[in-house]
C-alpha atoms as a PDB file:
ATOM      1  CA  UNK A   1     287.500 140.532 185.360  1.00  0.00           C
ATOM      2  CA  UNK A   2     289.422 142.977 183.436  1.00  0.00           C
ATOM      3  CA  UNK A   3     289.739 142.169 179.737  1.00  0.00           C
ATOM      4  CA  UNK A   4     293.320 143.390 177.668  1.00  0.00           C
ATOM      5  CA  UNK A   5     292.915 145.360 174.571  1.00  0.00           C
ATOM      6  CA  UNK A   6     293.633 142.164 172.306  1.00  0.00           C
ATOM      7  CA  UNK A   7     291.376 140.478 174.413  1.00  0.00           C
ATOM      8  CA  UNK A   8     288.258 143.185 173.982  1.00  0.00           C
ATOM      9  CA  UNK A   9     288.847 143.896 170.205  1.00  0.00           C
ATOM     10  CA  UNK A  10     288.680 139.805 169.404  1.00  0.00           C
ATOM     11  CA  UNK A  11     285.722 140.144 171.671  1.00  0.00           C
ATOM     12  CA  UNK A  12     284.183 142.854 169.759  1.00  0.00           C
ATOM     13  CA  UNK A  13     285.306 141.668 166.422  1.00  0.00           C
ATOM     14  CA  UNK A  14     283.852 138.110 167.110  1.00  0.00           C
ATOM     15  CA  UNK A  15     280.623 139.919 168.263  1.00  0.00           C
ATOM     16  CA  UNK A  16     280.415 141.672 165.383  1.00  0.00           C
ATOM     17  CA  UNK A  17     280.868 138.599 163.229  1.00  0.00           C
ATOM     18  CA  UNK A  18     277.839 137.156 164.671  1.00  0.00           C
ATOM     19  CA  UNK A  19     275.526 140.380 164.037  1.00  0.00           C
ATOM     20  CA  UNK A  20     276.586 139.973 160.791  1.00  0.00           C
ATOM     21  CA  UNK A  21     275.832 136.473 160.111  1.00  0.00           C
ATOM     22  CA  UNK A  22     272.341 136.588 161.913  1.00  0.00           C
ATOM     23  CA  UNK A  23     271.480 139.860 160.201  1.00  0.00           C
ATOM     24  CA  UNK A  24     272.487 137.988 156.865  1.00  0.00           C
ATOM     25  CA  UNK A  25     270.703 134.868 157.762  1.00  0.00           C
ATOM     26  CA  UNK A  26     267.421 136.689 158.944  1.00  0.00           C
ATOM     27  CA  UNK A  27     267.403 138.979 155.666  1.00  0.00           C
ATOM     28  CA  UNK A  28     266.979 135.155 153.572  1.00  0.00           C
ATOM     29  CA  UNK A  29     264.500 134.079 155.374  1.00  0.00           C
ATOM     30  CA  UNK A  30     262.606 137.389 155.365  1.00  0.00           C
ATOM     31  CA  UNK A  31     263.161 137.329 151.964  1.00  0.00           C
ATOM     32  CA  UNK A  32     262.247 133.886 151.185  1.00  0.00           C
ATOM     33  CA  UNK A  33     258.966 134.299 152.056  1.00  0.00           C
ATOM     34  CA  UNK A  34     258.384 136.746 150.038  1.00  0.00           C
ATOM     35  CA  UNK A  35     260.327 136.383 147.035  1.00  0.00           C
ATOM     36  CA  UNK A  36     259.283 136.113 143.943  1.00  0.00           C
ATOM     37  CA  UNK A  37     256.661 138.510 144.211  1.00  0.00           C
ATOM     38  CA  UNK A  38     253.948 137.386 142.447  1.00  0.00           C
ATOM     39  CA  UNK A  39     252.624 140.032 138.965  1.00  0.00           C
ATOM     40  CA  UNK A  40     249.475 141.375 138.513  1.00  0.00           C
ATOM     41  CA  UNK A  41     247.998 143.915 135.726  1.00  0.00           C
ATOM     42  CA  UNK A  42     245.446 146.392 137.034  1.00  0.00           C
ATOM     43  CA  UNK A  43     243.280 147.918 134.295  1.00  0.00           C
ATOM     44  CA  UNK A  44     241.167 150.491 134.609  1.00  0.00           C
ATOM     45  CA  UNK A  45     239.262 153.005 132.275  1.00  0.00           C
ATOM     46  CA  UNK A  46     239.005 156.843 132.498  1.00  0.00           C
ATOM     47  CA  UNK A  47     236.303 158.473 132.234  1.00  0.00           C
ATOM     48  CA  UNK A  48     237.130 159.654 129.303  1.00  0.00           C
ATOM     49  CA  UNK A  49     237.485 156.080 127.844  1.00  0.00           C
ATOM     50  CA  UNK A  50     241.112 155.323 127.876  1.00  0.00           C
ATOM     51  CA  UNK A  51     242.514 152.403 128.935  1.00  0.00           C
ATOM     52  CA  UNK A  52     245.169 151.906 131.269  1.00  0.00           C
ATOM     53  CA  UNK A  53     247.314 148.722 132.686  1.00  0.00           C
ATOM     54  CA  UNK A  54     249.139 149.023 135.133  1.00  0.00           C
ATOM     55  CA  UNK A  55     251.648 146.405 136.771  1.00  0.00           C
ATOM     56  CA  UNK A  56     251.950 145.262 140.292  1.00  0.00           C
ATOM     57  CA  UNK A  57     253.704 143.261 142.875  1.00  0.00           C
ATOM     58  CA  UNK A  58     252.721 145.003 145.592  1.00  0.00           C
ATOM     59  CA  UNK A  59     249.267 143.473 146.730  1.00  0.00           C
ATOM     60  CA  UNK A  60     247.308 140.938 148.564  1.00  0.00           C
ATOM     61  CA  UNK A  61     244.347 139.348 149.782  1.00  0.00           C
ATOM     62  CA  UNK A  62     242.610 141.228 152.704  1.00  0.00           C
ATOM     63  CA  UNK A  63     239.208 138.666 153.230  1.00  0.00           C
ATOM     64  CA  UNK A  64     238.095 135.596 151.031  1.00  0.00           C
ATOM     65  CA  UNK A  65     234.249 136.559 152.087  1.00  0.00           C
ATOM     66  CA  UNK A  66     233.734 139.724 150.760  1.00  0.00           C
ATOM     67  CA  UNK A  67     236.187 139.182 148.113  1.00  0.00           C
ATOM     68  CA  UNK A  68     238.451 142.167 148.835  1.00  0.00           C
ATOM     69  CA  UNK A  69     242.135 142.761 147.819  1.00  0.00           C
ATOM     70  CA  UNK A  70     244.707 145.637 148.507  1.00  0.00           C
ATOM     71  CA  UNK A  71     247.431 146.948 146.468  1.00  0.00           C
ATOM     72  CA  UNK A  72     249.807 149.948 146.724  1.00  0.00           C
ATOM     73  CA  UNK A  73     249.737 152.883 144.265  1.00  0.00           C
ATOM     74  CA  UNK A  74     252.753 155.407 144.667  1.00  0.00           C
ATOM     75  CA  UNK A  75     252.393 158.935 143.145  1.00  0.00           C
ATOM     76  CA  UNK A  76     254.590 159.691 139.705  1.00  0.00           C
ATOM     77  CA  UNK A  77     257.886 161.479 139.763  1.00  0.00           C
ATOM     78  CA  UNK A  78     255.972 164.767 140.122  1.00  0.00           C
ATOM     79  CA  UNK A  79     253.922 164.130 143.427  1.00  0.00           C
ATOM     80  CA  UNK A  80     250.868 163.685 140.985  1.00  0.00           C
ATOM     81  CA  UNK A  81     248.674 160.663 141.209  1.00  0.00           C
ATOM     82  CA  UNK A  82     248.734 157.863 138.638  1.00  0.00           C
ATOM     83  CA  UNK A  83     246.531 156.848 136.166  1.00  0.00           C
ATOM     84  CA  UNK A  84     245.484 154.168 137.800  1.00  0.00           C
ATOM     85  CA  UNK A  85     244.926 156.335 140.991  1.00  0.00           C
ATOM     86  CA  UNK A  86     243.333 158.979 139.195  1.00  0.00           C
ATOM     87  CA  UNK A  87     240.540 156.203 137.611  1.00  0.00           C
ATOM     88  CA  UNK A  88     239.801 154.958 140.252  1.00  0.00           C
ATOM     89  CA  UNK A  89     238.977 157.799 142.302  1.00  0.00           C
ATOM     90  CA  UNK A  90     236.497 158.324 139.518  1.00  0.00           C
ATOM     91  CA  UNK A  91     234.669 155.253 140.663  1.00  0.00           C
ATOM     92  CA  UNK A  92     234.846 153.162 137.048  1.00  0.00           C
ATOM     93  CA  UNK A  93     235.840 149.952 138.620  1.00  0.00           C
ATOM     94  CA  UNK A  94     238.861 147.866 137.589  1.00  0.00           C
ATOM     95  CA  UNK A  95     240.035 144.756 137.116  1.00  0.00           C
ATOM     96  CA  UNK A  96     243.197 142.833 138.887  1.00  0.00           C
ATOM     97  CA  UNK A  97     244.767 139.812 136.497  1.00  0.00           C
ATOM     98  CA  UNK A  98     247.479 138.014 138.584  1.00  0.00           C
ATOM     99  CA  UNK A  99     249.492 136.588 136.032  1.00  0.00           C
ATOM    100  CA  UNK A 100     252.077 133.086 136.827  1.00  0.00           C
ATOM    101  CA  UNK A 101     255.013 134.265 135.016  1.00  0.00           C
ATOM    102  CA  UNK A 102     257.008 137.879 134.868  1.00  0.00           C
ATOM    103  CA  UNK A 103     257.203 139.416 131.308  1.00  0.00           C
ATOM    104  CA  UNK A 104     260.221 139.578 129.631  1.00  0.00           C
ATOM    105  CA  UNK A 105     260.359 142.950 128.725  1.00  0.00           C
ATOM    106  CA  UNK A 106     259.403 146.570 130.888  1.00  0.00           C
ATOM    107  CA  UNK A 107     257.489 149.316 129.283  1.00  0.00           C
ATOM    108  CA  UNK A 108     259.021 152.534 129.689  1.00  0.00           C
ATOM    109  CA  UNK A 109     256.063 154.692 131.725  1.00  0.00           C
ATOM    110  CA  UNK A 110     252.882 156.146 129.558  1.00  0.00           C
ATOM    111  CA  UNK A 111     252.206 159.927 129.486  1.00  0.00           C
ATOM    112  CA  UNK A 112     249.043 160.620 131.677  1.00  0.00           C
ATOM    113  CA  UNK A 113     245.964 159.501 129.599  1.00  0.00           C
ATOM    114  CA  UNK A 114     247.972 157.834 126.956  1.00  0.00           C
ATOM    115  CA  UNK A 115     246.207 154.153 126.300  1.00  0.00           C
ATOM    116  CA  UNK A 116     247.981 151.258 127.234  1.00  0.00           C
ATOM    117  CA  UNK A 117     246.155 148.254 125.836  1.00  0.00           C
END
């Protein structure tokens, strides 16, 4: 079967239609599940005493039994770690509050060591 040129670009223009409407479709319900992110506030303390809170919506439950939960920390705008990075490594614990609702308002970003609570 040989197909004419109208015939192969309503072919490849219908085609392309339905790409576009599954990719479309498939990006909602990827999204779906994972939209609205729920917030959470990491703090942590340096070792020289400074507080820091940090926010996240990147994290999860790894296992109910040990109680153990995963989160991503990026490095700064520099290629150094974070604050909340940089505390940890130091081994003084932290705390994760997963909070229901989003603030209103975003804090611009602290200077390293500069005490956030």
């Amino acid at each position: 079967m040989v197909l004419s040129l109208l015939q192969t670009r309503y072919l490849v223009h219908s085609l392309s239609a339905i790409v576009t409407a599954i990719d479309s479709n498939l990006n909602k319900l990827l999204n779906s599940g994972i939209l609205p992110r729920p917030m959470s506030l990491v703090s942590t303390i340096s070792e020289d005493g400074v507080e820091s809170l940090a926010p996240f919506s990147w994290f999860n439950t790894v296992t109910n039994y040990p109680p153990v939960i995963s989160f991503a920390i990026n490095h700064d705008a520099t290629g150094s770690l974070k604050d909340t990075t940089a505390n940890l490594k130091k081994g003084q614990g932290f705390a994760v509050n997963i909070i229901s609702e989003a603030p209103p308002i975003s804090l611009p970003e602290q200077g390293y060591r500069d005490e956030e609570l």
